[in-house]
PDB file of N, CA and C in Angstrom:
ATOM      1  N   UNK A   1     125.113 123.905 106.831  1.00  0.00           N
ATOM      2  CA  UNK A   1     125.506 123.048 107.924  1.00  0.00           C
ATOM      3  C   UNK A   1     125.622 121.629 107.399  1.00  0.00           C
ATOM      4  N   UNK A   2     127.078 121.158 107.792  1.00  0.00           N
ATOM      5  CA  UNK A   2     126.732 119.515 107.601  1.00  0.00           C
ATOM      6  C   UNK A   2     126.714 118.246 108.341  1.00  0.00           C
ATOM      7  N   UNK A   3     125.827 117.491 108.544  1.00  0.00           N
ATOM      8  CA  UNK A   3     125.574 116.892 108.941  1.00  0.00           C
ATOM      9  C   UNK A   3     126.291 115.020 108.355  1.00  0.00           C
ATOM     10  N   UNK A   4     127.276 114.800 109.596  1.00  0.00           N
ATOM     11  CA  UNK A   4     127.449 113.221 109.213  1.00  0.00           C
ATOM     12  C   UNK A   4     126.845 112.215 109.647  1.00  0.00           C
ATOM     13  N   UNK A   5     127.102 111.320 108.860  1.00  0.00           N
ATOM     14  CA  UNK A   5     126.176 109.926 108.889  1.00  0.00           C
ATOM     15  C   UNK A   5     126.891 109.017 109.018  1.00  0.00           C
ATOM     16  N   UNK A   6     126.651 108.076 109.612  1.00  0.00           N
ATOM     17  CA  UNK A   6     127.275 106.541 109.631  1.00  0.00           C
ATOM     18  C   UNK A   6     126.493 105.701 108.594  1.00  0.00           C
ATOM     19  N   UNK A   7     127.451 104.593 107.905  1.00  0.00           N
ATOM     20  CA  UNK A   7     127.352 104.457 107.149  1.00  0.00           C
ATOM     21  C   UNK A   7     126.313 102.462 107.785  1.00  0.00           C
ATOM     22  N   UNK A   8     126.513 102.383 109.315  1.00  0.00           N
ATOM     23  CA  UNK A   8     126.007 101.475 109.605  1.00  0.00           C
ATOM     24  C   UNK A   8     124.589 102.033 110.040  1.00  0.00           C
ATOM     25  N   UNK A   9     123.919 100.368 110.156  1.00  0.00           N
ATOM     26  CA  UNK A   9     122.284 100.720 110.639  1.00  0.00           C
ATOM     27  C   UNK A   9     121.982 102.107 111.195  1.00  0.00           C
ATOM     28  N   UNK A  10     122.573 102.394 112.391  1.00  0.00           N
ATOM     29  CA  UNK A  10     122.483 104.051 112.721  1.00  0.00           C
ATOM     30  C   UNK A  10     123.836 104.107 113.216  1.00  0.00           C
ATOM     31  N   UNK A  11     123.903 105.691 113.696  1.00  0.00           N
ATOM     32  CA  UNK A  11     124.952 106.357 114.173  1.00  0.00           C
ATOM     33  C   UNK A  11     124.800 106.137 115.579  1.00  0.00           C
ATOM     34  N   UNK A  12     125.551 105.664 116.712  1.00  0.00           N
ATOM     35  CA  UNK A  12     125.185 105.154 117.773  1.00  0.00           C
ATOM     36  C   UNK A  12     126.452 106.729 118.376  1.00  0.00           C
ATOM     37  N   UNK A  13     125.713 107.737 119.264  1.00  0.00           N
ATOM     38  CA  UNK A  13     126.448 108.761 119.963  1.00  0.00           C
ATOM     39  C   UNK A  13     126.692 108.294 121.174  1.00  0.00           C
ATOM     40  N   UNK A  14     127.698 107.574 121.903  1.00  0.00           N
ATOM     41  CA  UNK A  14     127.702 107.202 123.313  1.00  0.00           C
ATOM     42  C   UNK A  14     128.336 108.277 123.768  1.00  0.00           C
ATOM     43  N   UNK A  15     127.926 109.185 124.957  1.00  0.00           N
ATOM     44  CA  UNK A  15     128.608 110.288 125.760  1.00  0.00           C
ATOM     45  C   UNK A  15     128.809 109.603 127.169  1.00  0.00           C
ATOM     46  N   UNK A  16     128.376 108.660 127.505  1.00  0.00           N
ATOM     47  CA  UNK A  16     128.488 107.638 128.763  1.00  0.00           C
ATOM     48  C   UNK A  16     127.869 106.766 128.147  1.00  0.00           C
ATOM     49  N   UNK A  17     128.131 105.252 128.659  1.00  0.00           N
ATOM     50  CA  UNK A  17     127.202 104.180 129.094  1.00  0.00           C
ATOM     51  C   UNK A  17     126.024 104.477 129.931  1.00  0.00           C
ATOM     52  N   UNK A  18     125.073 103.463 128.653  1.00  0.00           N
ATOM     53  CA  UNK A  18     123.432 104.200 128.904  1.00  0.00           C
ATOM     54  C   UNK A  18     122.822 102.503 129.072  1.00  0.00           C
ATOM     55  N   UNK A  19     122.142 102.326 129.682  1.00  0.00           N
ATOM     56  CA  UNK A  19     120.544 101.005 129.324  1.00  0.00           C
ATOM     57  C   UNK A  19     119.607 101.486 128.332  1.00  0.00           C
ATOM     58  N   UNK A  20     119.710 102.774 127.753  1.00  0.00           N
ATOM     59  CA  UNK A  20     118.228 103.161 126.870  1.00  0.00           C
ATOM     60  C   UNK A  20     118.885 103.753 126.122  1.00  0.00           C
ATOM     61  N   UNK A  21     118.688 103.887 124.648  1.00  0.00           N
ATOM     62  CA  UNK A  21     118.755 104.526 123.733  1.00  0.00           C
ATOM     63  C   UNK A  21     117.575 104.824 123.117  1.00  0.00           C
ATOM     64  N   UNK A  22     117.205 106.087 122.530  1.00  0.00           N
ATOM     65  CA  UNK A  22     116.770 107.258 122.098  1.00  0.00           C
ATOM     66  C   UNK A  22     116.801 106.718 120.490  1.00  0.00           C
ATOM     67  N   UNK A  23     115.846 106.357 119.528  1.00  0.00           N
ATOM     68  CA  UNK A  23     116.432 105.813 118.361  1.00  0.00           C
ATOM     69  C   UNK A  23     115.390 106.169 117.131  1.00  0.00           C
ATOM     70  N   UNK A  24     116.456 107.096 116.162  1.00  0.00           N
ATOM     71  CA  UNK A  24     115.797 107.875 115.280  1.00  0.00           C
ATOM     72  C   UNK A  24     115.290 107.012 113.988  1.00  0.00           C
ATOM     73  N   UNK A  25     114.864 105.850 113.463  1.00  0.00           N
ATOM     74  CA  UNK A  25     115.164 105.176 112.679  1.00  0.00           C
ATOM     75  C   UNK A  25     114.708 105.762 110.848  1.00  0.00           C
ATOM     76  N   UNK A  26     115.461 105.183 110.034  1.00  0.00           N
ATOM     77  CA  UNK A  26     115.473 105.790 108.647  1.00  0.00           C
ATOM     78  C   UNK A  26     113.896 105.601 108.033  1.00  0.00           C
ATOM     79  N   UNK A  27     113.376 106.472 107.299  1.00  0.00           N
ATOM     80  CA  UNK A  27     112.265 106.495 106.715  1.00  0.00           C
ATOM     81  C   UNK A  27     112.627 105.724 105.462  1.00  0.00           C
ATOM     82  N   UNK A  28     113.656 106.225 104.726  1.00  0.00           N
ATOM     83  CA  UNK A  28     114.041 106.149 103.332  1.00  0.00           C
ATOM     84  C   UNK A  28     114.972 105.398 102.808  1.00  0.00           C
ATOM     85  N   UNK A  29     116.286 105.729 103.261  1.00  0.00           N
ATOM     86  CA  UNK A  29     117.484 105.245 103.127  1.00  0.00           C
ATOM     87  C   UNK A  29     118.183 104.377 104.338  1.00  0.00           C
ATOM     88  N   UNK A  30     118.416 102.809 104.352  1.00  0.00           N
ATOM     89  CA  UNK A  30     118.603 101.990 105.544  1.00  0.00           C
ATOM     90  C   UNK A  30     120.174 102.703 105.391  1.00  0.00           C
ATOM     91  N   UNK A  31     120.571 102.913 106.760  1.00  0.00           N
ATOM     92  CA  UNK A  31     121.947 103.128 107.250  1.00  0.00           C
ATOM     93  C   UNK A  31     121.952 104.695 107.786  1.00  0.00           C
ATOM     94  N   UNK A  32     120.662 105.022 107.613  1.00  0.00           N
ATOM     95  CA  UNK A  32     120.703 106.995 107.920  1.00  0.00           C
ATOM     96  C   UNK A  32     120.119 107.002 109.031  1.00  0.00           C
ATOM     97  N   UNK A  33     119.723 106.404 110.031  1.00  0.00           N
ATOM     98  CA  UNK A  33     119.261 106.624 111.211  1.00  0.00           C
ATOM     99  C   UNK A  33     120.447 106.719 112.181  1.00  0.00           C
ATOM    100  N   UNK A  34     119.567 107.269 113.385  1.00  0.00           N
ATOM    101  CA  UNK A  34     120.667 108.048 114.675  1.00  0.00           C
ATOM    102  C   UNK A  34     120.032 107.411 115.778  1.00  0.00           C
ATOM    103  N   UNK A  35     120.918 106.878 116.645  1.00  0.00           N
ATOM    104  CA  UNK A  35     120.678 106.668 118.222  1.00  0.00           C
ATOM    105  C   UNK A  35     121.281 107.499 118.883  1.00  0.00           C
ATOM    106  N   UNK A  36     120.917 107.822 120.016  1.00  0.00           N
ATOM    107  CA  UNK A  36     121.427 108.894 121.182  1.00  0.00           C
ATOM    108  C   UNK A  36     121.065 107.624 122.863  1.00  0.00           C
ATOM    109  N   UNK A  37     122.639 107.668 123.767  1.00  0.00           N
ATOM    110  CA  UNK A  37     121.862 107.658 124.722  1.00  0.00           C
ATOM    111  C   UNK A  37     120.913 108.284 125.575  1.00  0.00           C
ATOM    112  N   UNK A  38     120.217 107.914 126.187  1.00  0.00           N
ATOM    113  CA  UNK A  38     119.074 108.440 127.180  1.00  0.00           C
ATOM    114  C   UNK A  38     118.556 108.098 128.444  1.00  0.00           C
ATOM    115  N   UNK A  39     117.279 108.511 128.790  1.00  0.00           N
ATOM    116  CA  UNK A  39     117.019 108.188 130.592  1.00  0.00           C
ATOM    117  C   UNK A  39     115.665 106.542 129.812  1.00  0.00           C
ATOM    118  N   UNK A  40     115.157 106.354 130.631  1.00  0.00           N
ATOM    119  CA  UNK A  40     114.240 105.369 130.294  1.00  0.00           C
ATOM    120  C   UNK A  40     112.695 106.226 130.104  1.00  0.00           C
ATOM    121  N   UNK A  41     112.876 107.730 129.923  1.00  0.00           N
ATOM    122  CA  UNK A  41     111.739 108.168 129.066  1.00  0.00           C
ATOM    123  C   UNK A  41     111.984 108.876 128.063  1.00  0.00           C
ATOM    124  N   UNK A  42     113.149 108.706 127.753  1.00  0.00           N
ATOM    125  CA  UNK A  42     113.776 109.364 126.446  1.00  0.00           C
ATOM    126  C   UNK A  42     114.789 110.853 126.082  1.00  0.00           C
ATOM    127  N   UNK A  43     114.473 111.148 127.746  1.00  0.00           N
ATOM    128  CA  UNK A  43     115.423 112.277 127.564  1.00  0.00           C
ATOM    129  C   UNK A  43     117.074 111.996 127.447  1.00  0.00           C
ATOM    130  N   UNK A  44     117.592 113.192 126.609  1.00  0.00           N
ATOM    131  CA  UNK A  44     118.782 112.894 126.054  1.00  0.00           C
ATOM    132  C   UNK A  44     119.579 113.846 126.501  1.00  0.00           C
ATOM    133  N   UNK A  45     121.115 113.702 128.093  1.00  0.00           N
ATOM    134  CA  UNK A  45     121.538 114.808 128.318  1.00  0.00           C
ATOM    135  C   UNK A  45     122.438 115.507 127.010  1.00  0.00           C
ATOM    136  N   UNK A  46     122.356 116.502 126.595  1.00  0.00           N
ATOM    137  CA  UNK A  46     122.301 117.144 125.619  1.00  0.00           C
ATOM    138  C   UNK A  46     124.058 118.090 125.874  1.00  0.00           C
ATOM    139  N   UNK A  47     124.302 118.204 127.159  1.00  0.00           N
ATOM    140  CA  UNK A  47     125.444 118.891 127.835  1.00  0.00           C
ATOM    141  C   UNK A  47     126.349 117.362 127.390  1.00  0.00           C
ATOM    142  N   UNK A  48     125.761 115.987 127.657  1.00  0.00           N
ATOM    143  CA  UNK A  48     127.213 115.255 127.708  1.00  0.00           C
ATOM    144  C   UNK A  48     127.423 114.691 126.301  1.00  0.00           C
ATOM    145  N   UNK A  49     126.871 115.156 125.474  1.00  0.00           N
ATOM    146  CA  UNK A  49     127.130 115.003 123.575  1.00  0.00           C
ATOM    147  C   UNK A  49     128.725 115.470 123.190  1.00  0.00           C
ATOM    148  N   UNK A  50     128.740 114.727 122.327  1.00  0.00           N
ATOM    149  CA  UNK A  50     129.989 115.895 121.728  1.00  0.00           C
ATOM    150  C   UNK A  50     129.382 116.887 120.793  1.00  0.00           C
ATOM    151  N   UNK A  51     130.436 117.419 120.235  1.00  0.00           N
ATOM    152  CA  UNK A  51     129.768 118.684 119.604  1.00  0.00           C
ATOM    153  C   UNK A  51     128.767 118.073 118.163  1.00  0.00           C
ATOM    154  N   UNK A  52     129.728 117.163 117.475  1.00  0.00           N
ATOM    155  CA  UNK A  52     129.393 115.776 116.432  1.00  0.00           C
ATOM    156  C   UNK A  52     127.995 115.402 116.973  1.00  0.00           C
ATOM    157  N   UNK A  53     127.923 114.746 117.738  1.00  0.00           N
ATOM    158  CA  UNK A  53     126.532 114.009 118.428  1.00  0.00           C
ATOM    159  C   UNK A  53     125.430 114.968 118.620  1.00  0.00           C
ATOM    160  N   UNK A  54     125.837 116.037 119.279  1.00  0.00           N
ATOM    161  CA  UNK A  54     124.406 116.996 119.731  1.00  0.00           C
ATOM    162  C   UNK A  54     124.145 117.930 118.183  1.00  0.00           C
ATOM    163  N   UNK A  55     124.809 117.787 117.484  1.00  0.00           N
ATOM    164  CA  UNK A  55     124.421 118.487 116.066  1.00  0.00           C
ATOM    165  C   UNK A  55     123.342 117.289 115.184  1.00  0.00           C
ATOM    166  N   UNK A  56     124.153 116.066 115.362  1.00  0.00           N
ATOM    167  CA  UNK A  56     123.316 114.974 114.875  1.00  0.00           C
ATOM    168  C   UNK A  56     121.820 114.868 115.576  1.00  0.00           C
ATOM    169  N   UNK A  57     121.975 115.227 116.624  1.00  0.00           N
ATOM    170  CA  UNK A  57     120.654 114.553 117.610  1.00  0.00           C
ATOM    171  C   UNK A  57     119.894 115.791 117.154  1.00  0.00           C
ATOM    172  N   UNK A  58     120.360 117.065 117.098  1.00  0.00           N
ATOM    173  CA  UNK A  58     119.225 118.517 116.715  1.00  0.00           C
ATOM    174  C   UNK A  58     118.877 117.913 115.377  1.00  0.00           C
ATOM    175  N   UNK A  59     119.833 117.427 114.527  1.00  0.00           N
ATOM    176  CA  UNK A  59     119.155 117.151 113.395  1.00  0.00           C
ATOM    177  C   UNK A  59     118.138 116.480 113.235  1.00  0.00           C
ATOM    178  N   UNK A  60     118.491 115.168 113.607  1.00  0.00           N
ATOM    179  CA  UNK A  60     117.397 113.707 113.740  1.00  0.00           C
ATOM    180  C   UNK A  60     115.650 114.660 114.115  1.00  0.00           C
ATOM    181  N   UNK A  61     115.963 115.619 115.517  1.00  0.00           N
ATOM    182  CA  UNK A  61     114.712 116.000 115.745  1.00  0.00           C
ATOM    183  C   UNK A  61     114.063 116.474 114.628  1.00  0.00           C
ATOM    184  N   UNK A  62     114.997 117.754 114.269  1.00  0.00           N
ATOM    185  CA  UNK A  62     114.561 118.713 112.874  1.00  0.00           C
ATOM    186  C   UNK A  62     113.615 117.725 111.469  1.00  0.00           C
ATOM    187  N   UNK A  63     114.294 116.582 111.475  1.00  0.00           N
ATOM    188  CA  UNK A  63     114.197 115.472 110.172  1.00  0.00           C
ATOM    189  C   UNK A  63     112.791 114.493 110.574  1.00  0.00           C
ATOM    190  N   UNK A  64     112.550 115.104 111.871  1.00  0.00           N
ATOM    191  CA  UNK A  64     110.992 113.457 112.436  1.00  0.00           C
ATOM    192  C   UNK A  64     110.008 113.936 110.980  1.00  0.00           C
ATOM    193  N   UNK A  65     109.752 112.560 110.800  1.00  0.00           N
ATOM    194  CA  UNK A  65     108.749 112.755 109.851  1.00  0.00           C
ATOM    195  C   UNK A  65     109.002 113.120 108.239  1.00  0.00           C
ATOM    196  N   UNK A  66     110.358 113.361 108.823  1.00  0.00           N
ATOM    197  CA  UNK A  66     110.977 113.712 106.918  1.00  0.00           C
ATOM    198  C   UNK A  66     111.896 113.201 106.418  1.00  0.00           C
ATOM    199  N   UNK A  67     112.871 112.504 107.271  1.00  0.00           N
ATOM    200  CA  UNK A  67     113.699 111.427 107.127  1.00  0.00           C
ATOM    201  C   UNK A  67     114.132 110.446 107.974  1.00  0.00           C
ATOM    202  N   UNK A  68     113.502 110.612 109.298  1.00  0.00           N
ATOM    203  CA  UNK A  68     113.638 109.589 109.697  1.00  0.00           C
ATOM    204  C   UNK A  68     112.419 109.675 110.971  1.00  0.00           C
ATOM    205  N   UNK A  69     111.906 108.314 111.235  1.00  0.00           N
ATOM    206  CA  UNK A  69     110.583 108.416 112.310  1.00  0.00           C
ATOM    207  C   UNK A  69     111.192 109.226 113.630  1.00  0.00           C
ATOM    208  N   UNK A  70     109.790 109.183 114.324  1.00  0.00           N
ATOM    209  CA  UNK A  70     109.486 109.611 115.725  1.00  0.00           C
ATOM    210  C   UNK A  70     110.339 109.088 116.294  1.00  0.00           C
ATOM    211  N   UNK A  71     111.108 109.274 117.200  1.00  0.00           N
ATOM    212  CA  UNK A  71     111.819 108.489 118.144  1.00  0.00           C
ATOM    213  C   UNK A  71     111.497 107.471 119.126  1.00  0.00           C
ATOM    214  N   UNK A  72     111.878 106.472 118.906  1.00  0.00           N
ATOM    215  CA  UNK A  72     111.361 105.341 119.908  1.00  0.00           C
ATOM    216  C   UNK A  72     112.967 105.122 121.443  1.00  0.00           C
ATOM    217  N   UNK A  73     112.304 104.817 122.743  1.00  0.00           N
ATOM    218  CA  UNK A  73     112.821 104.461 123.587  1.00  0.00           C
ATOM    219  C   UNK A  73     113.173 102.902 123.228  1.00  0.00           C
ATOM    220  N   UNK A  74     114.802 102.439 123.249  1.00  0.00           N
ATOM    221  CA  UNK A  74     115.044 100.885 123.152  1.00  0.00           C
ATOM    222  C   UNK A  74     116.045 100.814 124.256  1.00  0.00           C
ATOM    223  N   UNK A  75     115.998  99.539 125.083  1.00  0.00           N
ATOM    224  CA  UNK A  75     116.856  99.095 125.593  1.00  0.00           C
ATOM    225  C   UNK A  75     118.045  98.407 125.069  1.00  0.00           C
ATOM    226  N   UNK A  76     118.790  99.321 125.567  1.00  0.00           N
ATOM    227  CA  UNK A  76     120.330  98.920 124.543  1.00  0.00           C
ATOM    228  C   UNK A  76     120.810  97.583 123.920  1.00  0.00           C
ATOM    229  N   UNK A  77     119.815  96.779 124.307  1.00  0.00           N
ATOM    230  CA  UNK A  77     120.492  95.267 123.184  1.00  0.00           C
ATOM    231  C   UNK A  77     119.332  95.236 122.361  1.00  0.00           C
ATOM    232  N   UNK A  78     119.304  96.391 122.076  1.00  0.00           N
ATOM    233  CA  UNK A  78     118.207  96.616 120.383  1.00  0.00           C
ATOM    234  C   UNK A  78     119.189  95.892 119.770  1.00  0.00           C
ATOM    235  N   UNK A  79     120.234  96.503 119.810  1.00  0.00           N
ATOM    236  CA  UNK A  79     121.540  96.454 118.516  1.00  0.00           C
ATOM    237  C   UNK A  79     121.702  94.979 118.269  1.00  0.00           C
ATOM    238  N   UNK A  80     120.976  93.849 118.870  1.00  0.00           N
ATOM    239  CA  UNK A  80     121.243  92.734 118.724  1.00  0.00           C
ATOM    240  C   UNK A  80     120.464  92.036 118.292  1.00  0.00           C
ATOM    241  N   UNK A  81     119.497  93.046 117.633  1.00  0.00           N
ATOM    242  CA  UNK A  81     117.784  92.492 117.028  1.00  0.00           C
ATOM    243  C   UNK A  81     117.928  93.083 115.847  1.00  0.00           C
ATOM    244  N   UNK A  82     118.851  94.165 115.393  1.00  0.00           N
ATOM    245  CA  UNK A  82     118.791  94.979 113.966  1.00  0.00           C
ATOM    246  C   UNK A  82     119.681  94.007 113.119  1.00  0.00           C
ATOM    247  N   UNK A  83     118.785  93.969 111.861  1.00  0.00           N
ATOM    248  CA  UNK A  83     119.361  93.156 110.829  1.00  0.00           C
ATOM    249  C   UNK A  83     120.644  93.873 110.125  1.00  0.00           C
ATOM    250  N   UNK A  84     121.692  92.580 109.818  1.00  0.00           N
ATOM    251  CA  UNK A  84     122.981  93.657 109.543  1.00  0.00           C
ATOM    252  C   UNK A  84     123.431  93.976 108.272  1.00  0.00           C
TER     253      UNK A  84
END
């Protein structure tokens, strides 16, 4: 199976406009982390992914702890606090 990556800070999956993102960040390598939108406790509808996104987001889970952390809840103008 392969899995793509963005080559920026993370892979940002928008399936709608969200206030919370879901955010996998890199253990190892800066630019390999994944955001997913979400609810404001982290759930991620999983039906409105594309096929791309919900393969990424199974991954990110599969990878906690091995390539990239626990998932943290951010309010979407994280993206304006990550160094570029």
């Amino acid at each position: 199976m392969h899995h793509e990556r963005s080559s920026s800070p993370c892979a940002t999956h928008q399936a709608e406009p969200s206030a919370w993102t879901l955010l996998f960040r890199p253990l190892f390598q800066a630019g390999r982390g994944f955001a997913f939108p979400c609810d404001p406790q982290g759930g991620v509808d999983m039906d409105a992914l594309s096929e791309r996104a919900r393969n990424n987001y199974l991954y990110a889970r599969a990878m906690m702890g091995r390539e990239v952390t626990w998932p943290s809840v951010q309010r979407e103008d994280f993206k304006a606090l990550m160094p570029a």
